[in-house]
C-alpha atoms as a PDB file:
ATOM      1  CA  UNK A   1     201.689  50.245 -61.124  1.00  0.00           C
ATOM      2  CA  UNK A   2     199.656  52.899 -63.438  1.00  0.00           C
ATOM      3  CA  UNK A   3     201.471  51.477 -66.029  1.00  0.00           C
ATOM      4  CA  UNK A   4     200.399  47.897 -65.704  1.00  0.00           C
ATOM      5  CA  UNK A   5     196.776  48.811 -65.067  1.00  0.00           C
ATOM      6  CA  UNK A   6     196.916  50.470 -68.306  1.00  0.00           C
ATOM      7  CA  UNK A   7     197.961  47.577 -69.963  1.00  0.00           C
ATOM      8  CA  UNK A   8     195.558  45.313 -68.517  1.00  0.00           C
ATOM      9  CA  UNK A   9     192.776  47.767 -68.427  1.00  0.00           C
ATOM     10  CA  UNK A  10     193.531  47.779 -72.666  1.00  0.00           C
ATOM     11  CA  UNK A  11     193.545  44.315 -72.823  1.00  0.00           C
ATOM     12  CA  UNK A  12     190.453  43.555 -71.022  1.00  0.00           C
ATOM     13  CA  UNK A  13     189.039  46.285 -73.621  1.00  0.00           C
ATOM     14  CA  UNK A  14     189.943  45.002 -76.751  1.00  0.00           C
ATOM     15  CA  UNK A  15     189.222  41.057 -75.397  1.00  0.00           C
ATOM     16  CA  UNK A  16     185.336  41.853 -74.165  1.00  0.00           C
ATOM     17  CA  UNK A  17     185.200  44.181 -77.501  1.00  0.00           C
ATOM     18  CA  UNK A  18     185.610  41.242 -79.643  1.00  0.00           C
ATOM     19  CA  UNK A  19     183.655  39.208 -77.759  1.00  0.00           C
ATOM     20  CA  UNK A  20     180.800  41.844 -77.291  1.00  0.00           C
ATOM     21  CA  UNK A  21     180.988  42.685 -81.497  1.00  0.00           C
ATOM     22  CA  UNK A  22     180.541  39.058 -82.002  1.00  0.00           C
ATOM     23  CA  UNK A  23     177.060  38.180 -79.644  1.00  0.00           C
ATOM     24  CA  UNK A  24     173.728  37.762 -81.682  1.00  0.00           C
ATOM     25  CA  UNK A  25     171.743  38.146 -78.287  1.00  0.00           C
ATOM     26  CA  UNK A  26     170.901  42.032 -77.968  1.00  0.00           C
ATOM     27  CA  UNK A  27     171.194  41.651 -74.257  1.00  0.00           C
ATOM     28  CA  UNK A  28     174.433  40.809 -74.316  1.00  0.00           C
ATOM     29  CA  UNK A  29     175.886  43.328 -76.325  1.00  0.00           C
ATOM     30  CA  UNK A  30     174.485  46.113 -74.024  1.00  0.00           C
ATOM     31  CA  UNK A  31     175.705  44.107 -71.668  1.00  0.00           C
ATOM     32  CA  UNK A  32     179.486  44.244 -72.838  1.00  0.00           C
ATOM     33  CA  UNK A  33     179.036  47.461 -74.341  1.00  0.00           C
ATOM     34  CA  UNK A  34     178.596  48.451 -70.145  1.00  0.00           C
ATOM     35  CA  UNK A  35     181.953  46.419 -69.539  1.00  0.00           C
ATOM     36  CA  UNK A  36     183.466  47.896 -72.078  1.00  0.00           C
ATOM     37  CA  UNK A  37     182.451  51.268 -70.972  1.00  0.00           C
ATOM     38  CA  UNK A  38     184.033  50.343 -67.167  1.00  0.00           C
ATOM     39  CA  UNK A  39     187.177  49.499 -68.877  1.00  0.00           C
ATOM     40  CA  UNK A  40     187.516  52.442 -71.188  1.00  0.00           C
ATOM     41  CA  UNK A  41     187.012  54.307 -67.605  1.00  0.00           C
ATOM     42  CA  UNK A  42     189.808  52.713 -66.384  1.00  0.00           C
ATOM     43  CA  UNK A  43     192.305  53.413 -69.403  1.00  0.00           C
ATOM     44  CA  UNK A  44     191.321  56.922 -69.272  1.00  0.00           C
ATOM     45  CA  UNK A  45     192.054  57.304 -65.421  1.00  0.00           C
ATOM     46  CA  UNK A  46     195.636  55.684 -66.002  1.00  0.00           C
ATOM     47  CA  UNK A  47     195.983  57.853 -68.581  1.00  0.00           C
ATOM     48  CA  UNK A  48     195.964  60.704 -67.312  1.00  0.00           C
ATOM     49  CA  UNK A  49     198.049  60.076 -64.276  1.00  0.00           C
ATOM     50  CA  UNK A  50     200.650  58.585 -66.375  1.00  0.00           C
ATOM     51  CA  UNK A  51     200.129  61.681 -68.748  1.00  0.00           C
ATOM     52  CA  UNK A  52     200.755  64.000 -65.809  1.00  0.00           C
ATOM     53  CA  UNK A  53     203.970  62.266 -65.093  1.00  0.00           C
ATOM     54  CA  UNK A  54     205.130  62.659 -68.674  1.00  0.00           C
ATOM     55  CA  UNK A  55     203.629  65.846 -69.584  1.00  0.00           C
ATOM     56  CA  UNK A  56     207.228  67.826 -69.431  1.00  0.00           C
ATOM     57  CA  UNK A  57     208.778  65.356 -71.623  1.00  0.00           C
ATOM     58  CA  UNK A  58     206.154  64.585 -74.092  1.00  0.00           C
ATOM     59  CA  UNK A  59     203.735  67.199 -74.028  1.00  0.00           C
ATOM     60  CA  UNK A  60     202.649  66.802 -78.123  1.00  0.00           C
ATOM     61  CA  UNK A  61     202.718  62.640 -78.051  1.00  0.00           C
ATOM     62  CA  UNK A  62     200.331  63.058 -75.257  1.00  0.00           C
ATOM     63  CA  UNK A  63     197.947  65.480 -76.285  1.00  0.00           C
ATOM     64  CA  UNK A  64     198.160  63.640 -79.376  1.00  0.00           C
ATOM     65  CA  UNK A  65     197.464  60.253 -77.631  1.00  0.00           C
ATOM     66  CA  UNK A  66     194.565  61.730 -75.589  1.00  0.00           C
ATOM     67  CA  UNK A  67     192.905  63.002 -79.098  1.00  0.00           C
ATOM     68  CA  UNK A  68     192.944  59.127 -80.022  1.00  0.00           C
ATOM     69  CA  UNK A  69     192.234  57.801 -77.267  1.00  0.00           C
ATOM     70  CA  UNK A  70     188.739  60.226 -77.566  1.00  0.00           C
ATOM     71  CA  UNK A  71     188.637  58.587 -81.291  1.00  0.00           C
ATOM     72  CA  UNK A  72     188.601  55.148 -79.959  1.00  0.00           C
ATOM     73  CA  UNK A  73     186.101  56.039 -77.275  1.00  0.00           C
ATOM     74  CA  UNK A  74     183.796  57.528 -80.051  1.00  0.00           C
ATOM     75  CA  UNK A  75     184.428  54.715 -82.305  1.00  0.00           C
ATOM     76  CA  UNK A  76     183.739  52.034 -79.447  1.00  0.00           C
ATOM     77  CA  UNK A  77     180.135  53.531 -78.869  1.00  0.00           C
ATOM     78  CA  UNK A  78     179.435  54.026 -82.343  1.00  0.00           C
ATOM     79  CA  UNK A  79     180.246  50.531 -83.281  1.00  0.00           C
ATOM     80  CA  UNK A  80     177.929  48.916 -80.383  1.00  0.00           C
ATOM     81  CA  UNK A  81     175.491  51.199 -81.089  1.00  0.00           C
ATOM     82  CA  UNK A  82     175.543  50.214 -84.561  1.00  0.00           C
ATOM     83  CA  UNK A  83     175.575  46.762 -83.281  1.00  0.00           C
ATOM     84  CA  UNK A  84     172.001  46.670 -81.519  1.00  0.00           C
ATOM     85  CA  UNK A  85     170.617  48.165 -84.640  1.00  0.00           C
ATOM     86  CA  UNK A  86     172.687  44.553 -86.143  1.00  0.00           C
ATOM     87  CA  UNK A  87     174.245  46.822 -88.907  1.00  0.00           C
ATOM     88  CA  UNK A  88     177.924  47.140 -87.829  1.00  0.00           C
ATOM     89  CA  UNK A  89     180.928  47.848 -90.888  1.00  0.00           C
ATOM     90  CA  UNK A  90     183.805  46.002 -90.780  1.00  0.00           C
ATOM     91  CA  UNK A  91     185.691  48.697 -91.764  1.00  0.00           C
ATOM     92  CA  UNK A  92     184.665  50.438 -87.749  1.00  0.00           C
ATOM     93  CA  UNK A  93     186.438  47.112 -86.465  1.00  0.00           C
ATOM     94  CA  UNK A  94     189.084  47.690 -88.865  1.00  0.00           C
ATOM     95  CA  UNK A  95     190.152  51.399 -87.602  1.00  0.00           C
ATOM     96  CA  UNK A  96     189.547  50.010 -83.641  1.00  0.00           C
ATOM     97  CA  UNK A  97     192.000  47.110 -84.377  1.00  0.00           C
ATOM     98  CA  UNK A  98     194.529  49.640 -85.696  1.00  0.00           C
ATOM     99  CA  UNK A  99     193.841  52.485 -83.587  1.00  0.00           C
ATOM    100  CA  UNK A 100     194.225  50.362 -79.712  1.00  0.00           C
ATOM    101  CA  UNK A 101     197.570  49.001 -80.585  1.00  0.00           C
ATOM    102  CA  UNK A 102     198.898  52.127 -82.144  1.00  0.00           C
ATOM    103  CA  UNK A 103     198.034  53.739 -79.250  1.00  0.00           C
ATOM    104  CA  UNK A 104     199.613  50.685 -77.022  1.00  0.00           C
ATOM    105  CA  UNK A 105     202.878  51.169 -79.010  1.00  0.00           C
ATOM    106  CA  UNK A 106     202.781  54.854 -78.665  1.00  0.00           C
ATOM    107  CA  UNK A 107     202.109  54.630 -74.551  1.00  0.00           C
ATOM    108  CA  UNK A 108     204.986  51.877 -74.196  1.00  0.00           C
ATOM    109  CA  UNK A 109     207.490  54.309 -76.131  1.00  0.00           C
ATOM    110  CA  UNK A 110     206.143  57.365 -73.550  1.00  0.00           C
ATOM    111  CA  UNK A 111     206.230  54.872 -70.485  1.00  0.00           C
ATOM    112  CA  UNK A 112     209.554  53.571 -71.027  1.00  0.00           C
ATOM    113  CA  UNK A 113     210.874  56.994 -72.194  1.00  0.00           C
ATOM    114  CA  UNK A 114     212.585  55.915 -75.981  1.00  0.00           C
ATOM    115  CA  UNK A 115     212.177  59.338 -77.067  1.00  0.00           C
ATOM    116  CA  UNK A 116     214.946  61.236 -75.418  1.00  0.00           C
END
């Protein structure tokens, strides 16, 4: 279940990011910069539950994984800040749309346990 809200909770992320990155209207960027926020919430929560799970297995991946996960939290609020200022780099979208599916890739090989 934690697993699944994870994914979705990453998805939803990434989709209103792209969306939010892409408005003209100042309003609405705060506006999914506060959805984004929710979300981010949510893949943090599920995180850490499904890090507790996995912590005796995988404790470097995960402490690892968390440090990004703070990287892509950082970068998320420094690119929509940058945003209602109407300066943002490409190359801060660039390192987000690496980072979330490393990330995604890294959780699915902790999740379904590939590193034995």
């Amino acid at each position: 279940m934690w697993i699944t809200i994870n994914y979705l909770c990453w998805l939803a992320l990434l989709v209103n990011f792209f969306v939010g990155i892409f408005q003209k209207i100042k309003k609405r960027v705060i506006y999914s910069m506060m959805i984004s926020r929710f979300f981010y919430w949510l893949v943090i929560i599920s995180s850490v539950v499904i890090g507790i799970r996995s912590f005796s297995r995988h404790p470097y991946v995960l402490i690892i994984l968390a440090i990004i996960l703070l990287i892509i939290i950082a970068l998320l609020e420094t690119i929509y800040g940058r945003k209602q200022d109407l300066k943002v780099s490409k190359k801060y979208v660039w390192e987000i749309s690496l980072l979330i599916p490393i990330v995604i890739i890294i959780q699915t090989l902790i999740n379904f346990d590939f590193w034995k």
